[in-house]
Protein backbone atom coordinates (compact mmCIF):
# COMPACT_ATOMS: atom_id res chain seq x y z
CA UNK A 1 -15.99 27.52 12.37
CA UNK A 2 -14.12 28.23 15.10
CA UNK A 3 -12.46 25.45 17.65
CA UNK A 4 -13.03 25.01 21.05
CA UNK A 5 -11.05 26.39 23.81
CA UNK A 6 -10.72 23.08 25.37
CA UNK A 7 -9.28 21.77 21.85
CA UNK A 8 -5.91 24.30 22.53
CA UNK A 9 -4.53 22.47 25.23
CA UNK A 10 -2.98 19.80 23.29
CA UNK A 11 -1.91 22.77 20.43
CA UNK A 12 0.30 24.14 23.75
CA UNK A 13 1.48 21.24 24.56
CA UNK A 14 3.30 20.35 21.12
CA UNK A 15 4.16 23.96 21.30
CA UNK A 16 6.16 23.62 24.28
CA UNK A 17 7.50 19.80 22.46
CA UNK A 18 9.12 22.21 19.70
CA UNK A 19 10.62 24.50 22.46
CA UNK A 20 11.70 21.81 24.52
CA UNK A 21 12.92 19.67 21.84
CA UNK A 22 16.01 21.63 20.66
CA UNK A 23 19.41 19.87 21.58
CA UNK A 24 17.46 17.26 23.22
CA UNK A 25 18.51 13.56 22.81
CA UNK A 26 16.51 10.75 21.92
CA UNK A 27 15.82 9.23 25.70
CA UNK A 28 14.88 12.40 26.72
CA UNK A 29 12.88 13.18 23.61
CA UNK A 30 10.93 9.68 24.66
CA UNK A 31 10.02 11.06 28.29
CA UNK A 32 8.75 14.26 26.50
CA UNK A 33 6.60 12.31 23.96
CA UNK A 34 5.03 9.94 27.29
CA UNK A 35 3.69 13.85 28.08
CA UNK A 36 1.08 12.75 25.17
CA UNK A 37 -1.56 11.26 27.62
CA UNK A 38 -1.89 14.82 29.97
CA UNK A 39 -4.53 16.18 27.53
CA UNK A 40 -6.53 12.71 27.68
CA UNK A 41 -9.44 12.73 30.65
CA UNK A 42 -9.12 9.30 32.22
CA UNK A 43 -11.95 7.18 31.39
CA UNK A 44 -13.98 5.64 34.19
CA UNK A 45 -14.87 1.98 34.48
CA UNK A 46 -11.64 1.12 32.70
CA UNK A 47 -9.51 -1.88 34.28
CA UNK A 48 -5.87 -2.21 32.51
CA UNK A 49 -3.76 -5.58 32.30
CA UNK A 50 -0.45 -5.67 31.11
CA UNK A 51 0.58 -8.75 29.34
CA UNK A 52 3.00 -10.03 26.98
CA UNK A 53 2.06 -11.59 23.83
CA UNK A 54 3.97 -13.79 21.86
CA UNK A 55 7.13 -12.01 23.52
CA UNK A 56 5.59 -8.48 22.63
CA UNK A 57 4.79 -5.98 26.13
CA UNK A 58 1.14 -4.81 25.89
CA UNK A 59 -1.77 -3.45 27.60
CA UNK A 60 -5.27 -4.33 28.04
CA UNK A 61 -7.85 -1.59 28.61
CA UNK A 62 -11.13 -3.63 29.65
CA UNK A 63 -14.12 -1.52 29.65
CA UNK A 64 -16.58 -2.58 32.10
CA UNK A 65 -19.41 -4.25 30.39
CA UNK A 66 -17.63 -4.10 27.13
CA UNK A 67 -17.84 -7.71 24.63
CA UNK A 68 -15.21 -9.72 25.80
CA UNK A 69 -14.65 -11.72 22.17
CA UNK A 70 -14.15 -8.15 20.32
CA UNK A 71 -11.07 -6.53 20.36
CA UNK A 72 -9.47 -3.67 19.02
CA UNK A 73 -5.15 -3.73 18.58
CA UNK A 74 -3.96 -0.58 18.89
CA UNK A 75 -0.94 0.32 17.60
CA UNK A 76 0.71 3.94 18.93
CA UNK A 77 2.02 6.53 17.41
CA UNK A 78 5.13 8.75 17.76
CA UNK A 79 7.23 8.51 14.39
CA UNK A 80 7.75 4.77 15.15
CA UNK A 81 10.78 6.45 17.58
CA UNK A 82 8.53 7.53 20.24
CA UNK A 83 5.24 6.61 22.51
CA UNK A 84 4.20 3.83 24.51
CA UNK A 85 1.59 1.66 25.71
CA UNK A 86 1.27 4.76 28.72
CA UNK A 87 1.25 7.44 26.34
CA UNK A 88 -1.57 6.33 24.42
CA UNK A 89 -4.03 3.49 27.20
CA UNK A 90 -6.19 6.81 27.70
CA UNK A 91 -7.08 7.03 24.43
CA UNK A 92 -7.02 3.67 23.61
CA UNK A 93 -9.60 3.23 26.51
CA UNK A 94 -11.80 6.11 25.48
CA UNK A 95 -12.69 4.02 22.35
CA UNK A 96 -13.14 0.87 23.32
CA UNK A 97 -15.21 1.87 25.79
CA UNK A 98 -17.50 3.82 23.13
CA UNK A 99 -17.24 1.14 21.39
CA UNK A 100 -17.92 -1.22 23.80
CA UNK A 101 -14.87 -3.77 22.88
CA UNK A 102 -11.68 -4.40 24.56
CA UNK A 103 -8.21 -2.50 23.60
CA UNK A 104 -4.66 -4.26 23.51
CA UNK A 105 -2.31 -1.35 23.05
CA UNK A 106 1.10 -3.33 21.58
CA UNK A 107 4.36 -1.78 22.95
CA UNK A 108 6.30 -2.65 19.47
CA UNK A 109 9.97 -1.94 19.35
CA UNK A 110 11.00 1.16 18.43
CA UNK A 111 13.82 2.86 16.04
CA UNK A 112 16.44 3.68 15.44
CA UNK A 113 17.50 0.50 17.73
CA UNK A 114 14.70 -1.53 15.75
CA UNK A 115 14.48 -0.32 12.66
CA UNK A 116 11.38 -1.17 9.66
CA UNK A 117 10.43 -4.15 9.76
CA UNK A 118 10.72 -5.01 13.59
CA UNK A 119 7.63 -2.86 14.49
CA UNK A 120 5.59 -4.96 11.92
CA UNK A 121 7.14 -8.06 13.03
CA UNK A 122 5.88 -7.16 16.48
CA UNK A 123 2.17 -6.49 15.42
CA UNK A 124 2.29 -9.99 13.76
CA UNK A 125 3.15 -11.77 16.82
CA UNK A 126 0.33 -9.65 18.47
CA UNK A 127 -2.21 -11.13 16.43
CA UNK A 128 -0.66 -14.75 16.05
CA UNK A 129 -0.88 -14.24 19.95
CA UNK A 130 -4.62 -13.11 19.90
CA UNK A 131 -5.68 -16.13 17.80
CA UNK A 132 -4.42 -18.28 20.36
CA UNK A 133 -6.19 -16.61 23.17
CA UNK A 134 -9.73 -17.56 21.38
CA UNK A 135 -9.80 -13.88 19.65
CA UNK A 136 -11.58 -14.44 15.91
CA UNK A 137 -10.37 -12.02 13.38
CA UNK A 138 -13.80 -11.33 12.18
CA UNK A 139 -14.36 -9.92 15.83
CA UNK A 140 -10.85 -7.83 15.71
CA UNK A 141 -10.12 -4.59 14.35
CA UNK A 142 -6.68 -2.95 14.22
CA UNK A 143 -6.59 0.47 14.89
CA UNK A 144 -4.05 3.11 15.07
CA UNK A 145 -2.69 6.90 15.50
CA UNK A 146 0.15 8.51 13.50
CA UNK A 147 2.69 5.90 12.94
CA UNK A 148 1.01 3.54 14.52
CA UNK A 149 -2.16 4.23 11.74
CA UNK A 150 0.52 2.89 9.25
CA UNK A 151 1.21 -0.27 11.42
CA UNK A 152 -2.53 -0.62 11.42
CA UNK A 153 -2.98 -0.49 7.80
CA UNK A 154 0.66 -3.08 6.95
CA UNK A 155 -0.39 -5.34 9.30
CA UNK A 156 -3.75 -6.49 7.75
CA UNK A 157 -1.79 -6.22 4.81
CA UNK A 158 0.84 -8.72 6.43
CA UNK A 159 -1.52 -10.85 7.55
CA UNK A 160 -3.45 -11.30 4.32
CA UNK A 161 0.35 -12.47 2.23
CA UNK A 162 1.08 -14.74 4.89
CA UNK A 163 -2.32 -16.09 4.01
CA UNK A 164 -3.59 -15.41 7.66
CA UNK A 165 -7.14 -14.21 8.71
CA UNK A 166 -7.21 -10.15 8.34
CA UNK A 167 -8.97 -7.79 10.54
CA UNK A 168 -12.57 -7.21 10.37
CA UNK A 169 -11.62 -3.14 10.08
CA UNK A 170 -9.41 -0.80 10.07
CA UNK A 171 -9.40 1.98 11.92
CA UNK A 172 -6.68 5.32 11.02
CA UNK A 173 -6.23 8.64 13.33
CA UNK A 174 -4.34 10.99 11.75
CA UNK A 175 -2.71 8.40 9.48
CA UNK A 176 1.43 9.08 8.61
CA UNK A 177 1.39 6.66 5.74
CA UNK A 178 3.77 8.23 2.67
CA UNK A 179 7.61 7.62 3.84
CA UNK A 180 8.26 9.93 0.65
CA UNK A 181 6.78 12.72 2.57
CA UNK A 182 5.49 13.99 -1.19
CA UNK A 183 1.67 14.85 0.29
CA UNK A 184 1.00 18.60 -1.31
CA UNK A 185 -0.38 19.45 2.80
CA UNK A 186 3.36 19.53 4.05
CA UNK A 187 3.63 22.50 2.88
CA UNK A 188 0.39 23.84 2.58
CA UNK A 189 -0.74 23.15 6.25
CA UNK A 190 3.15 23.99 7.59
CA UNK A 191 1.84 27.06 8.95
CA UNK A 192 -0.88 26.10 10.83
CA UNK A 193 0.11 22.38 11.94
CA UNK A 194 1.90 22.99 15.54
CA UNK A 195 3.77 19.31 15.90
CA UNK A 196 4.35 17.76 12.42
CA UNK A 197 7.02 19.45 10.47
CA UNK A 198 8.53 18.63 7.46
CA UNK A 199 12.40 18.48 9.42
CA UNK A 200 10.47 16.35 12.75
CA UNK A 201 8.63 14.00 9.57
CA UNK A 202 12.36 13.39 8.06
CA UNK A 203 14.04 12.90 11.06
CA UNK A 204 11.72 10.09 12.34
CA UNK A 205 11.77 8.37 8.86
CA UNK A 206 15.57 8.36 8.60
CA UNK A 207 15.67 6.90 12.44
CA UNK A 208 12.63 4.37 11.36
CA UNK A 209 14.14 3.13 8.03
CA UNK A 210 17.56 1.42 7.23
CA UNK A 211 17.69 2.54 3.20
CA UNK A 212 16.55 5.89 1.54
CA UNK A 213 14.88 2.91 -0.94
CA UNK A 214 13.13 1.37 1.94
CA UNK A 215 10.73 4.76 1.94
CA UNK A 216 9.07 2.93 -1.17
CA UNK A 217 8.58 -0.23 0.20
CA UNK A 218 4.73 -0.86 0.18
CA UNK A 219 5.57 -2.69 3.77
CA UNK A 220 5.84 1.12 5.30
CA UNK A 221 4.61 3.19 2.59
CA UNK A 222 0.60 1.75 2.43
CA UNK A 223 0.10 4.29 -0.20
CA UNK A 224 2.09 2.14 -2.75
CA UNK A 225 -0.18 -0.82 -1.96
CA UNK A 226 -3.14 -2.77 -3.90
CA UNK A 227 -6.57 -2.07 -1.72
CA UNK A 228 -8.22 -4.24 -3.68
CA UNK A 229 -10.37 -6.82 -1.41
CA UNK A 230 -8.90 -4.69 1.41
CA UNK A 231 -11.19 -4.73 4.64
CA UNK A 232 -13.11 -1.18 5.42
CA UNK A 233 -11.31 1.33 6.38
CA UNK A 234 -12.02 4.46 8.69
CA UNK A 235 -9.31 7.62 8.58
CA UNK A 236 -10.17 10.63 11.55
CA UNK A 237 -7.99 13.57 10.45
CA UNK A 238 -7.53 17.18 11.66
CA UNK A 239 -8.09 19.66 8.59
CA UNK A 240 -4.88 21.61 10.09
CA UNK A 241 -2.62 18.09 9.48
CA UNK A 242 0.82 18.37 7.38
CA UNK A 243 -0.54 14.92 7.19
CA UNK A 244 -4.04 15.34 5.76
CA UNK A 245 -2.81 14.73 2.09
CA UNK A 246 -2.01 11.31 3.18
CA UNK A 247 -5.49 10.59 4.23
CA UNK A 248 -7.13 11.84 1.09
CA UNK A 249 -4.94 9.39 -0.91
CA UNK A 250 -5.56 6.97 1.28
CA UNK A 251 -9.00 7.10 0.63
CA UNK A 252 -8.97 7.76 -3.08
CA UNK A 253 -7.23 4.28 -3.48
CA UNK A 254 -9.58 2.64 -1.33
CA UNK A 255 -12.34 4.42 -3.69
CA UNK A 256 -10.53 3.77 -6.68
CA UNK A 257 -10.65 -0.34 -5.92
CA UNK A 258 -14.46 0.34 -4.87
CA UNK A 259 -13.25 -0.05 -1.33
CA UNK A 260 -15.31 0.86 1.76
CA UNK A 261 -13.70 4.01 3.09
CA UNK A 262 -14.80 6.70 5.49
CA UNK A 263 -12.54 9.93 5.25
CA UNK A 264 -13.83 11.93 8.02
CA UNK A 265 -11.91 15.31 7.89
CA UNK A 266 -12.56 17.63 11.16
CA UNK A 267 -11.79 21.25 10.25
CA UNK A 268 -9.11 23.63 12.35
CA UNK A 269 -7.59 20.23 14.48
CA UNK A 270 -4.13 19.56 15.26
CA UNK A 271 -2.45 15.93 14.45
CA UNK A 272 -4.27 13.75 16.29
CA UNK A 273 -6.44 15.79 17.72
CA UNK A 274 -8.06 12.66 19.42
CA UNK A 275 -5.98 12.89 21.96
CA UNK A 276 -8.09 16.07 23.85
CA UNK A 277 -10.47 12.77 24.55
CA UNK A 278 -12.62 13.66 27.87
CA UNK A 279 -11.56 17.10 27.64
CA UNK A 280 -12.87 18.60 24.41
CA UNK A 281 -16.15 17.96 22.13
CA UNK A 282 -13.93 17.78 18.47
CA UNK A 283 -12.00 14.85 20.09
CA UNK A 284 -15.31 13.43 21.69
CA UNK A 285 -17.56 13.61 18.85
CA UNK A 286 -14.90 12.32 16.64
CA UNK A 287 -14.67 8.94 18.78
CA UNK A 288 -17.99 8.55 18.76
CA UNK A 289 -18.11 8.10 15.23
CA UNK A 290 -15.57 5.70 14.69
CA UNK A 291 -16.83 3.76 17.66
CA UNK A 292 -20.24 3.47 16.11
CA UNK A 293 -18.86 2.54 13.02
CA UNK A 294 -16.46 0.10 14.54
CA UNK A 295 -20.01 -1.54 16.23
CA UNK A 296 -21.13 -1.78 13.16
CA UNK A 297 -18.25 -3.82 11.63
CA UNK A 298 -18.02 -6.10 14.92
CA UNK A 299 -21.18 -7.02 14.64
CA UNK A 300 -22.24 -5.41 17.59
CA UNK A 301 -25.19 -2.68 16.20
């Protein structure tokens, strides 16, 4: 199988990150990683909102004709250091509108400034927030790239121990999940995954957590959860991921539990390869899916 030519632009693009990166600081690093929406088409028939929500900046993306009473929280990626509501609305639109739901894309705080647990804090107000609006959490799903695939994962986790509604779904792109970094693919896949090297992987976690110990805290390390009664889960992953390891263990655990899980692995892509949304058919076709799924566990199909 061989990968479209459309698919490349965002493997240039984090080729020119690694390039650009060196002796960079962190604010500038954060205007290079808002450079993650230019290989995203914009969607027509999209309206966005920004709001706040329970003190928390966020973004509506309202398809047009989409079911106002579902909603999908999405929660960005970028090592929890990096990315924005901007950086990822594109995307975020693209599904929803596939889906045919609404998308709030939460601007949590970010490290090292905020470190673990204020993103997850964040995400909890979110969805505190939601439930006053008149948003049911049968009719929600949390969804979520990189990083922000943990923060989709904890926080239905959070949400069931404080004995609050959880999600109807779960939704995972490209899922950085294992703070240990122990996933056999690290090295493996080093030579063929562009962006997400073992040194970029190590310096986000050390910037995201306050205590070495903190990388086995189940509250952002999902892997060393219990996915028992856990709601269904969907992970998207590129088959060229550093990351992929963490997907596959994700989804054994679910299996393990007798969990619904579907691990949907697309060969030759790049770390969230979703992002080439509107530009190239692994990205499109790859939406699709999860958006039919996600109809399906909205009740909308």
């Amino acid at each position: 199988m061989s990968v479209s030519k459309e698919s490349l632009f965002l493997n240039d693009l984090y080729a020119s990150w690694l390039t650009r990166s060196e002796g960079m600081d962190l604010a500038s690093q954060r205007d290079m990683f808002e450079e993650w929406h230019l290989p995203t088409i914009e969607p027509i028939d999209v309206t966005y909102e920004e709001v706040t929500a329970n003190g928390v900046p966020a973004m509506w993306a309202k398809p047009l004709g989409a079911a106002e009473d579902r909603v999908i929280v999405f929660t960005h990626g970028g090592g929890f250091v990096t990315g924005s509501r901007f950086s990822h609305r594109k995307l975020a639109a693209h599904l929803a509108k596939l889906a045919g739901v609404h998308a709030l894309i939460v601007d949590y705080r970010l490290a090292p400034e905020h470190k673990h647990p204020a993103q997850l804090e964040d995400c909890m107000a979110v969805h505190k927030w939601l439930r006053t609006q008149g948003y049911k959490a049968e009719y929600t799903a949390t969804v979520g790239d990189s990083a922000g695939a943990n923060l989709a994962i904890s926080t239905a986790f959070e949400l069931a121990s404080s004995e609050l509604p959880t999600p109807a779904a779960v939704v995972t792109l490209s899922p950085w999940l294992d703070m240990e970094i122990k996933g056999l693919t690290v090295e493996s896949n080093d030579a063929v995954d562009v962006l997400a090297k073992r040194a970029v992987l190590e310096m986000m976690r050390e910037m995201f957590l306050s205590e070495p110990a903190d990388a086995t805290d189940p509250r952002a390390n999902p892997l060393l959860n219990d996915f028992t009664d856990f709601p269904p889960v969907y992970v998207s992953v590129g088959g060229y991921e550093t990351l992929l390891d963490d997907s596959r263990r994700l989804a054994e655990l679910i299996e393990k539990v007798s969990g619904e899980v579907v691990l949907d692995v697309v060969d030759e892509q790049q770390h969230v390869f979703h992002f080439n949304a509107g530009r190239a058919p692994e990205a499109d076709q790859a939406l699709s899916r999860i958006a039919q799924w996600l109809r399906l566990e909205l009740g909308l199909a």
